[in-house]
C-alpha atoms as a PDB file:
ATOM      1  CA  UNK A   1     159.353 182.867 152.466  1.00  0.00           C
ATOM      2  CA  UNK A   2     159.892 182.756 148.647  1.00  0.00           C
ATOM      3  CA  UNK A   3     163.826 181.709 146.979  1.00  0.00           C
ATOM      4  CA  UNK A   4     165.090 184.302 144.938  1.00  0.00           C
ATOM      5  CA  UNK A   5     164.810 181.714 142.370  1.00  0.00           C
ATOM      6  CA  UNK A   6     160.960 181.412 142.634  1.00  0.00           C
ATOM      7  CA  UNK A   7     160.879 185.146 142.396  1.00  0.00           C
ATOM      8  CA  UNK A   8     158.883 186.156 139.264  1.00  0.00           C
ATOM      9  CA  UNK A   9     159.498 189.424 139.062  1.00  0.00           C
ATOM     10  CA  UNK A  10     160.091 191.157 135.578  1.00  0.00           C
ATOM     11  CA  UNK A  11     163.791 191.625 135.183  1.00  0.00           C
ATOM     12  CA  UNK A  12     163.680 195.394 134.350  1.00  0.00           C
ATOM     13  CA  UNK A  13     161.968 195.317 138.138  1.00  0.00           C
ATOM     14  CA  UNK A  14     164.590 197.466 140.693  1.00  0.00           C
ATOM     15  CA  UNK A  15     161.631 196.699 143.751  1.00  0.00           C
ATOM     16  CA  UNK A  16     163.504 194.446 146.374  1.00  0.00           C
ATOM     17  CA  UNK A  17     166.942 194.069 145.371  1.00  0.00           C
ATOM     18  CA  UNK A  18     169.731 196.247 146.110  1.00  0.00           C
ATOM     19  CA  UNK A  19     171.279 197.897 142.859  1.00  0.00           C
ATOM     20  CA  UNK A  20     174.037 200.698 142.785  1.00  0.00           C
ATOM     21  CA  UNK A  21     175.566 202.834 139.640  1.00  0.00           C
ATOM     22  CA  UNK A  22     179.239 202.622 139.498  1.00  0.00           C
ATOM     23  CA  UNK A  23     181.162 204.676 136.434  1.00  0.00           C
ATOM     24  CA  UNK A  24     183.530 201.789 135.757  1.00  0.00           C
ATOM     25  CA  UNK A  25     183.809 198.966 133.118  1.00  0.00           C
ATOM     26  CA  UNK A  26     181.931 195.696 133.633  1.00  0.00           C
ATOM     27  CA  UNK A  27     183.365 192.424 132.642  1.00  0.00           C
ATOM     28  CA  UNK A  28     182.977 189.164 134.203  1.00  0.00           C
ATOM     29  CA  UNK A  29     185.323 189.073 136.890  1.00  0.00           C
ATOM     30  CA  UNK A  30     186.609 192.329 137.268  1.00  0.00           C
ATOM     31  CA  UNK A  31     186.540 194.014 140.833  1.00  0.00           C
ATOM     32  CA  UNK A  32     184.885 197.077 141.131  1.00  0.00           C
ATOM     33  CA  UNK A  33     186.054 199.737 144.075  1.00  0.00           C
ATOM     34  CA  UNK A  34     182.803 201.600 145.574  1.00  0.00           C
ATOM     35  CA  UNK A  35     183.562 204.965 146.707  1.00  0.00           C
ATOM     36  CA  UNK A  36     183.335 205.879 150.481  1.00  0.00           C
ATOM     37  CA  UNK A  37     178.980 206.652 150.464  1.00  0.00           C
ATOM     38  CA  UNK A  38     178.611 203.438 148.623  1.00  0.00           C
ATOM     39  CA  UNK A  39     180.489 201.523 150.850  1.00  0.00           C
ATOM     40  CA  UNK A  40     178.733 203.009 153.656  1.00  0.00           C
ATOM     41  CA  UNK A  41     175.849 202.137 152.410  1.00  0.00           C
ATOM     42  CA  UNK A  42     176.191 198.764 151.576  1.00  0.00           C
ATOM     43  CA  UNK A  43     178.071 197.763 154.930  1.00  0.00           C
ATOM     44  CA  UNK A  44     177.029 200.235 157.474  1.00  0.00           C
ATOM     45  CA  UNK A  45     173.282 200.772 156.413  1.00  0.00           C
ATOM     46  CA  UNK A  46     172.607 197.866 154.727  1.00  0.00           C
ATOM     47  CA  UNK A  47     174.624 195.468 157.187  1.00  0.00           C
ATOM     48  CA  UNK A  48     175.934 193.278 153.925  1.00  0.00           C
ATOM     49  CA  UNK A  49     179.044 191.273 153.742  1.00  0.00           C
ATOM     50  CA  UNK A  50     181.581 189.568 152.119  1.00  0.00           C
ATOM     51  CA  UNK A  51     179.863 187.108 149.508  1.00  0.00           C
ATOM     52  CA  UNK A  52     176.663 188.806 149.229  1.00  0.00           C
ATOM     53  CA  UNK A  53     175.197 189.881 145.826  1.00  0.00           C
ATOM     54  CA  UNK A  54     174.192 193.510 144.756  1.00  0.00           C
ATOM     55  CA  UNK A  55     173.067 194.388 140.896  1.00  0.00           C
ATOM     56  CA  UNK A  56     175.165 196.849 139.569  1.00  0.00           C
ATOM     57  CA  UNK A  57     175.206 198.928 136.243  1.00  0.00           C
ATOM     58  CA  UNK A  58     177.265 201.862 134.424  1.00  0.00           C
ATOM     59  CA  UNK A  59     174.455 203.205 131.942  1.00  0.00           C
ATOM     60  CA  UNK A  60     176.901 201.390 128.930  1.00  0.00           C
ATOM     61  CA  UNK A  61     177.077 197.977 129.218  1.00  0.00           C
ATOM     62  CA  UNK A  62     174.016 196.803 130.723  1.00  0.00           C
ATOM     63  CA  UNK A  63     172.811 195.099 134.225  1.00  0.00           C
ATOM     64  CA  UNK A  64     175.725 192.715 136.263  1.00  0.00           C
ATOM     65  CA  UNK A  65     175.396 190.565 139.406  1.00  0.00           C
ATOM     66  CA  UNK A  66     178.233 190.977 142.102  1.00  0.00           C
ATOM     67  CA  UNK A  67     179.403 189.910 145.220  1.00  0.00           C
ATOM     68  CA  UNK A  68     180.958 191.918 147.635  1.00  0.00           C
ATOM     69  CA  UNK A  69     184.332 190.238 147.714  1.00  0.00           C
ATOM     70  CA  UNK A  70     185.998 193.125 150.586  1.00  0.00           C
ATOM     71  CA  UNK A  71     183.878 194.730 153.347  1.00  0.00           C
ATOM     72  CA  UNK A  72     185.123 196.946 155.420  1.00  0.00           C
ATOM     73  CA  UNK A  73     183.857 200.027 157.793  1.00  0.00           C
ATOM     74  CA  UNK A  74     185.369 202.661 155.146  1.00  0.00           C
ATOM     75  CA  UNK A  75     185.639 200.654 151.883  1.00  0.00           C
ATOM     76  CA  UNK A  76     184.068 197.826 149.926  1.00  0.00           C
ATOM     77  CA  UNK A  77     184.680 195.958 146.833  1.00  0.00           C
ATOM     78  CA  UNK A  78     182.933 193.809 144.058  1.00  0.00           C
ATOM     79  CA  UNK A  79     183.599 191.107 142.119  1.00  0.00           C
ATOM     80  CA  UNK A  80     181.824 191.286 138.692  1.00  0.00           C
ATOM     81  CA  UNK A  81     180.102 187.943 138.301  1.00  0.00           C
ATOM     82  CA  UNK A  82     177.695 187.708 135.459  1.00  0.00           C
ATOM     83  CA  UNK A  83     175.287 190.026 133.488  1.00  0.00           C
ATOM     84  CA  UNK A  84     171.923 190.067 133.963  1.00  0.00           C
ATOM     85  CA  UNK A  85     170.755 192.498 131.414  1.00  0.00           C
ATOM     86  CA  UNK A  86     171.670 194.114 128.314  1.00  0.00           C
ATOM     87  CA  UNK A  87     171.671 197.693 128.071  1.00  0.00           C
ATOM     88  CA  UNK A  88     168.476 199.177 127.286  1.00  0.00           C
ATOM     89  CA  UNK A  89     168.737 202.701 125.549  1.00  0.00           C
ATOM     90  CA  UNK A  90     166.152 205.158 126.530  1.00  0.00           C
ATOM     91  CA  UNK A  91     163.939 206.864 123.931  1.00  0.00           C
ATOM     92  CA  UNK A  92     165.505 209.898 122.247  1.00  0.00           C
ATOM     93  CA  UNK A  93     163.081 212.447 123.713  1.00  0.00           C
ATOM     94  CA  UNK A  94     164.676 215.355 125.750  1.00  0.00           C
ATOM     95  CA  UNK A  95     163.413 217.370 128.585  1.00  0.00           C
ATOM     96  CA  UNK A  96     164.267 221.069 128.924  1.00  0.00           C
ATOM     97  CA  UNK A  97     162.343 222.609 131.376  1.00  0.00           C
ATOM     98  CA  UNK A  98     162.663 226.111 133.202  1.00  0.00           C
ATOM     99  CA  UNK A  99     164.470 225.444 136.788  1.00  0.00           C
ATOM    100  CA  UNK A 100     162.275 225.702 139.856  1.00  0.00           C
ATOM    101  CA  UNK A 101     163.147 225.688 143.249  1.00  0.00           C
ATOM    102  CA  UNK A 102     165.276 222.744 144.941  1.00  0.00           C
ATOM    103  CA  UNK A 103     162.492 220.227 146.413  1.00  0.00           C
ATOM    104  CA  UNK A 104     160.598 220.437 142.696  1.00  0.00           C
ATOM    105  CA  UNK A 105     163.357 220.123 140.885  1.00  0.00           C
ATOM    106  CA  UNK A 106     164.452 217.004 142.550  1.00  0.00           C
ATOM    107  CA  UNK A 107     160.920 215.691 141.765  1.00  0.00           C
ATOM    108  CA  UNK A 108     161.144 216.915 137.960  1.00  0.00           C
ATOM    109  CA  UNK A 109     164.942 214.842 137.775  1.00  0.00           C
ATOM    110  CA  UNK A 110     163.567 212.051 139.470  1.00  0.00           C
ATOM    111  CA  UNK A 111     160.126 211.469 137.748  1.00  0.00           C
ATOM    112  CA  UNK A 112     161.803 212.249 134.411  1.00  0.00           C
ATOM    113  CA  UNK A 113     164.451 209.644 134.449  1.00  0.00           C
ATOM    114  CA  UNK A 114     162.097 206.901 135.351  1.00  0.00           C
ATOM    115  CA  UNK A 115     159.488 207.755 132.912  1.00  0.00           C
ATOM    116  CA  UNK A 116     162.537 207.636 130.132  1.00  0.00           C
ATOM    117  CA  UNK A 117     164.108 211.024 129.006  1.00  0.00           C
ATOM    118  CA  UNK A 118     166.981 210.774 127.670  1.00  0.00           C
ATOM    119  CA  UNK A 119     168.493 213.646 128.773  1.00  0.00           C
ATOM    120  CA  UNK A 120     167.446 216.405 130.858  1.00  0.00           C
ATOM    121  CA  UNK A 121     168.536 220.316 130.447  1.00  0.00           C
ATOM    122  CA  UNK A 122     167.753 223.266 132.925  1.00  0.00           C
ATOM    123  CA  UNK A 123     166.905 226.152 130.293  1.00  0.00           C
ATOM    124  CA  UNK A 124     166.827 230.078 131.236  1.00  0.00           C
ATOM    125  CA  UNK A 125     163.626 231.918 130.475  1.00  0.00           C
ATOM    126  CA  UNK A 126     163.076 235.456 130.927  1.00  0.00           C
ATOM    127  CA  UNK A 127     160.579 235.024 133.326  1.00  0.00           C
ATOM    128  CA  UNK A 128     162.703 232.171 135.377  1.00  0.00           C
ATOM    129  CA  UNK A 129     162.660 232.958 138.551  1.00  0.00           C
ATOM    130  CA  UNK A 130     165.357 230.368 139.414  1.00  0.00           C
ATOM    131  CA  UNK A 131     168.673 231.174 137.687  1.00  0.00           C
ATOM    132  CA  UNK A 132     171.355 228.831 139.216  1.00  0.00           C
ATOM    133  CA  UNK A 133     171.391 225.034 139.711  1.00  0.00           C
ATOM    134  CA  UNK A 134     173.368 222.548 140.842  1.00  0.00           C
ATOM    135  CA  UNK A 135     174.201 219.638 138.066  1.00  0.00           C
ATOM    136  CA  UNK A 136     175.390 217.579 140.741  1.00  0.00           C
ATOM    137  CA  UNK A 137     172.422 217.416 142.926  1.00  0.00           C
ATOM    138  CA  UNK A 138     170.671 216.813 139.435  1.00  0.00           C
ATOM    139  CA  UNK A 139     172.902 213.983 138.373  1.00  0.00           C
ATOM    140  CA  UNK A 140     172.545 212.355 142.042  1.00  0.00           C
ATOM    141  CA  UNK A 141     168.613 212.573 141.645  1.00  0.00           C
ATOM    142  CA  UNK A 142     168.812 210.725 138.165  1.00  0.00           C
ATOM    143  CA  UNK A 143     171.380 208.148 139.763  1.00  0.00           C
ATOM    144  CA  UNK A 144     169.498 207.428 142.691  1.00  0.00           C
ATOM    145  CA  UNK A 145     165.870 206.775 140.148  1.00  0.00           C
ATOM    146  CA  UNK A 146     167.975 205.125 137.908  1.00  0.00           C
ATOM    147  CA  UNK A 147     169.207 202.527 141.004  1.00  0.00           C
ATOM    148  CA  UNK A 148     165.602 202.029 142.605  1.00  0.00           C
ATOM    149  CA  UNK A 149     163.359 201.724 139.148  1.00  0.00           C
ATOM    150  CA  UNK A 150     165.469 199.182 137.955  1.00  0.00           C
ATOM    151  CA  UNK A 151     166.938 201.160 134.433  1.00  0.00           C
ATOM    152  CA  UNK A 152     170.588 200.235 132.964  1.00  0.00           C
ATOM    153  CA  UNK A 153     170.872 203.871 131.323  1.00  0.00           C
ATOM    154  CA  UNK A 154     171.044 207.090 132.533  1.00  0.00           C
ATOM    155  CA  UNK A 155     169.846 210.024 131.043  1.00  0.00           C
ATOM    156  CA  UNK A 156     172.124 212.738 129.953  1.00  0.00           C
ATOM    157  CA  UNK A 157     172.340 215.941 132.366  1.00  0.00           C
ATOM    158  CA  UNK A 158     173.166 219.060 130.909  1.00  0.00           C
ATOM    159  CA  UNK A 159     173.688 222.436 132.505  1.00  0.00           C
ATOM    160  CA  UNK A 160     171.518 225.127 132.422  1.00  0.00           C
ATOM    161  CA  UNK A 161     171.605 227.356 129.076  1.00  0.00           C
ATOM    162  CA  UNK A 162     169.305 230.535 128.521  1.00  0.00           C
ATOM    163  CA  UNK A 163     166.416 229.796 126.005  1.00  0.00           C
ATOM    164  CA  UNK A 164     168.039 232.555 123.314  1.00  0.00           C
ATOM    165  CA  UNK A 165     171.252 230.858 123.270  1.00  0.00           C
ATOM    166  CA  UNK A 166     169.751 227.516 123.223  1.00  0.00           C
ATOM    167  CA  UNK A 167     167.183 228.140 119.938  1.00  0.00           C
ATOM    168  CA  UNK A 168     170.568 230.490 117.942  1.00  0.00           C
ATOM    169  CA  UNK A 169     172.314 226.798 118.082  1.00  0.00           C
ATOM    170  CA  UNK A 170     169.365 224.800 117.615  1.00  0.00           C
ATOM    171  CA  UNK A 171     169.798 224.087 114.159  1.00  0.00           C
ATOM    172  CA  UNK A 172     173.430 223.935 113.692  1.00  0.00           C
ATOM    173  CA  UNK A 173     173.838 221.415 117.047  1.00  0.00           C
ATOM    174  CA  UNK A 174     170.573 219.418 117.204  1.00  0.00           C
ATOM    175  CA  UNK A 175     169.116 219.423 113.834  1.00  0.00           C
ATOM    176  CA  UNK A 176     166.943 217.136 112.821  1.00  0.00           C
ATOM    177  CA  UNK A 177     165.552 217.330 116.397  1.00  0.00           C
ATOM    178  CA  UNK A 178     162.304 218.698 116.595  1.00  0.00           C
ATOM    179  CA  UNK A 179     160.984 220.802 119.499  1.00  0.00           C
ATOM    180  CA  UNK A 180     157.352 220.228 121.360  1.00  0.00           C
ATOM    181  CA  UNK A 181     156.694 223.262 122.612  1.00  0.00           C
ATOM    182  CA  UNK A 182     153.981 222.742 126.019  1.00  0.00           C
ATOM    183  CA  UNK A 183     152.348 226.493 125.626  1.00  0.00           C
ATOM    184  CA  UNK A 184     149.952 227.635 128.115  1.00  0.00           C
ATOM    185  CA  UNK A 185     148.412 229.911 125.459  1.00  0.00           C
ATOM    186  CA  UNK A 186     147.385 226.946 122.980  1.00  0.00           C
ATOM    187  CA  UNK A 187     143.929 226.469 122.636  1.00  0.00           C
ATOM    188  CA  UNK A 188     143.252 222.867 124.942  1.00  0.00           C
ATOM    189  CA  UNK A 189     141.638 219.783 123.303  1.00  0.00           C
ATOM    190  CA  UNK A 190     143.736 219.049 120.552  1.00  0.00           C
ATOM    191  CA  UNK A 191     147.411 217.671 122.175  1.00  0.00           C
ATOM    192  CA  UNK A 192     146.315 214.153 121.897  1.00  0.00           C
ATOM    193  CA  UNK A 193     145.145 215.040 117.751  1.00  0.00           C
ATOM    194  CA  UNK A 194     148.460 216.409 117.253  1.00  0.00           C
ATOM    195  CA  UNK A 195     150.857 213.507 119.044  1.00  0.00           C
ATOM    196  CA  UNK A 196     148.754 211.153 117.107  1.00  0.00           C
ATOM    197  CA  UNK A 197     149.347 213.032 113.470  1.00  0.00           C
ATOM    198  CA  UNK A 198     153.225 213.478 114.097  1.00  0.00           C
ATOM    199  CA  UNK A 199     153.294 209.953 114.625  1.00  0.00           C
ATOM    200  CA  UNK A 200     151.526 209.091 111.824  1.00  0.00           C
ATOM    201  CA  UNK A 201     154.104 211.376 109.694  1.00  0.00           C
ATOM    202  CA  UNK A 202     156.988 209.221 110.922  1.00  0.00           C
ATOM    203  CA  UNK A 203     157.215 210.656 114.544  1.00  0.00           C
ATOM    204  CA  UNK A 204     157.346 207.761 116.753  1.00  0.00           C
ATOM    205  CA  UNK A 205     160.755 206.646 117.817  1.00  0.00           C
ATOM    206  CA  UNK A 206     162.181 210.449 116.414  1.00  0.00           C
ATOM    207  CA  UNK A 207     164.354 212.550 118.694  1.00  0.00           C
ATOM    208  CA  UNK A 208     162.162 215.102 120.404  1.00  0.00           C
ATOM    209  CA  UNK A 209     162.992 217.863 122.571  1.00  0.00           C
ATOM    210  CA  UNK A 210     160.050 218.117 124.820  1.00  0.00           C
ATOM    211  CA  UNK A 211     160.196 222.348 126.072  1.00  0.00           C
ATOM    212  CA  UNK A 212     158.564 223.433 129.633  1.00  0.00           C
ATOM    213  CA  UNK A 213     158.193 227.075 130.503  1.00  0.00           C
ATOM    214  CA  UNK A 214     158.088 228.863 133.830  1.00  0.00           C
ATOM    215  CA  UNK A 215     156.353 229.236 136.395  1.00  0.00           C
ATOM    216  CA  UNK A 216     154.233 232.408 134.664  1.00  0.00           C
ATOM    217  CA  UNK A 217     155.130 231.024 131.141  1.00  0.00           C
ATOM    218  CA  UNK A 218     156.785 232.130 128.325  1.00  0.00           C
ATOM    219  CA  UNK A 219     156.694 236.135 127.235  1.00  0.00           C
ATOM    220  CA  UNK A 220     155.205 236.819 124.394  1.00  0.00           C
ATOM    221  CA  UNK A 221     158.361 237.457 122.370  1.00  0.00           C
ATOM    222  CA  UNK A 222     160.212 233.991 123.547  1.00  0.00           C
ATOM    223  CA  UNK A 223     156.446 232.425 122.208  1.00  0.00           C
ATOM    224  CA  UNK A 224     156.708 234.217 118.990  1.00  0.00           C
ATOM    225  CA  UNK A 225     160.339 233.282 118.294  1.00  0.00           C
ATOM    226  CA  UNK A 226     159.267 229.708 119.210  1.00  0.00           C
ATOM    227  CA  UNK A 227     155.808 230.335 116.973  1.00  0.00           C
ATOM    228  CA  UNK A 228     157.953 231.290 114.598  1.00  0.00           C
ATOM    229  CA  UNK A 229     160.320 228.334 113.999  1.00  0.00           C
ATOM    230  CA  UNK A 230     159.576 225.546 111.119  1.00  0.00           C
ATOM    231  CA  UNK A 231     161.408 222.746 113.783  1.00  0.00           C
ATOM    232  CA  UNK A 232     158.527 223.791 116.450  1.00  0.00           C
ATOM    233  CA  UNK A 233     154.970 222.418 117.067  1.00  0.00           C
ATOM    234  CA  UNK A 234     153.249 223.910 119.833  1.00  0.00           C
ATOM    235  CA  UNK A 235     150.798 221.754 122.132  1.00  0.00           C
ATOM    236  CA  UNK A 236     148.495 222.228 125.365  1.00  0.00           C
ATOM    237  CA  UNK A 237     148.654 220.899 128.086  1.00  0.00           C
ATOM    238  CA  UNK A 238     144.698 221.382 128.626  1.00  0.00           C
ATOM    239  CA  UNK A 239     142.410 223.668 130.308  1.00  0.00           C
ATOM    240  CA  UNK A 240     143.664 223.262 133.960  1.00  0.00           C
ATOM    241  CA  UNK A 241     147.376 225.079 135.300  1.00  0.00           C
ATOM    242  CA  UNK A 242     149.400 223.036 136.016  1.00  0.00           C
ATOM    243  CA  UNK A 243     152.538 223.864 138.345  1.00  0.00           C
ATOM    244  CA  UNK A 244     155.907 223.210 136.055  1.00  0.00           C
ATOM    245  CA  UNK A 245     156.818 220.278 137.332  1.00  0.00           C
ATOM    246  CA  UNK A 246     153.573 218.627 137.259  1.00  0.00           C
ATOM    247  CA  UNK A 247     153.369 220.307 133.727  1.00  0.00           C
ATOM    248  CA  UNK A 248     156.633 218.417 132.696  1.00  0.00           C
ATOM    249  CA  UNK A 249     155.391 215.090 134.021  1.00  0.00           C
ATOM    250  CA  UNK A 250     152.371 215.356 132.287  1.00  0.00           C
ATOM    251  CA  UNK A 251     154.072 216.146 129.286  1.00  0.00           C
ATOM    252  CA  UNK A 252     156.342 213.459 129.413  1.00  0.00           C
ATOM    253  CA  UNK A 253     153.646 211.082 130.160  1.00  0.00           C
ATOM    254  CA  UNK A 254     151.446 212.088 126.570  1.00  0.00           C
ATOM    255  CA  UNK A 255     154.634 212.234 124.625  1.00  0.00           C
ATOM    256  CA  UNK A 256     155.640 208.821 125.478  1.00  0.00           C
ATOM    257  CA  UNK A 257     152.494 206.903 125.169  1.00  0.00           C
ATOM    258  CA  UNK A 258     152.449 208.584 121.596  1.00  0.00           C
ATOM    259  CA  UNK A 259     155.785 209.288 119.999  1.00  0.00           C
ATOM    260  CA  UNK A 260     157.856 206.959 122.397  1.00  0.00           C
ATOM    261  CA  UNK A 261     158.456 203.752 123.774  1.00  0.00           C
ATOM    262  CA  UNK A 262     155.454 203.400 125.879  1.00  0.00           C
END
């Protein structure tokens, strides 16, 4: 059996060690309380005790080391030791996507936090055939890829917002974000030709919104308001349909290895 010490797995690694999120402030010896799940999991689940270590991180100040300094059936706490990691901010590339149902869109929160997006937004189409969603079961998804991939920031959840609202604001809120706009009405072949040309026009590293429709896509007048805006490029997702939340993957994937960090 390997040391920890011999271990040469990258850093940014999650695979093997235990890691939790905890919404406090880090600082070397500070004790952290972990709420009544955590605890659970850590001492009932996990059978750990006093003096072991965990990784812990708050999406602010990067990756720590602790030790588990009270263990109890109902509570446990940490002692801050040292930091591992420095935070790591995500590339600025949003994902607003058209809800789907619950099993999906745990995928789509899951997948898109450990692929990078920065933040994630549940937006209203007229054809959306899912209208109401739960931001915490969306934040819990993100924490709990976030904790097992091995990231020290979170993205951003937002809560759901119809498309109309959304693109009346755009300008005045998210300017000079740009919106990709995935339409399943593009001719296919030429996604990769236009990643590649924004990029070469000073598009890697810029904050993208990355916009998924429904399940039986955008009507034809939310595509010719979105045709119709100068802050919009449309792109295809090729010849094949795709289901939304494979869509959305698949998008994130090509807009990554192009215009992001990838």
């Amino acid at each position: 059996m390997r040391d920890d010490d011999d271990d040469d797995t990258p850093a940014h690694c999650g695979t093997g060690k235990t890691r939790l999120y905890v919404d406090a402030a880090m600082a070397a010896g500070g004790d952290v309380a972990l709420d009544k799940d955590q605890s659970h999991y850590l001492i009932n689940v996990l059978r750990m005790g006093e003096g072991e270590r965990v990784l812990v991180f708050n999406g602010r100040d990067g990756e720590w080391a602790a030790e588990i300094a009270e263990a109890s059936k109902k509570a446990a706490v940490l002692r801050v030791i040292e930091r591992t990691r420095a935070h790591q901010p995500l590339p600025d590339i949003w994902l607003l996507f058209a809800p789907v149902k619950r099993a999906r869109l745990d995928f789509i929160a899951q997948k898109a936090t450990e692929m990078g997006a920065a933040m994630i937004q549940p937006v209203i189409t007229h054809r959306t055939v899912v209208s109401r969603v739960k931001d915490q079961r969306l934040q819990a998804n993100v924490i709990e890829a976030a904790e097992q991939c091995g990231l020290v920031a979170l993205p951003e959840v937002r809560e759901a917002e119809k498309l109309d609202a959304l693109l009346n604001h755009w300008a005045e809120r998210e300017a000079p974000r740009r919106i990709l706009l995935c339409d399943e009405a593009a001719a296919p072949g030429g996604a990769k030709a236009s990643l590649e040309a924004l990029a070469a026009d000073g598009g890697r590293g810029a904050p993208w919104a990355l916009l998924i429709g429904p399940e039986g896509g955008f009507d034809a007048e939310e595509r010719a308001k979105l045709h119709a805006r100068k802050d919009t490029v449309a792109i295809s997702l090729g010849p094949r349909i795709l289901r939304a939340d494979t869509a959305a993957i698949a998008a994130l994937a090509a807009v990554q290895m192009v215009l992001g960090d990838w």
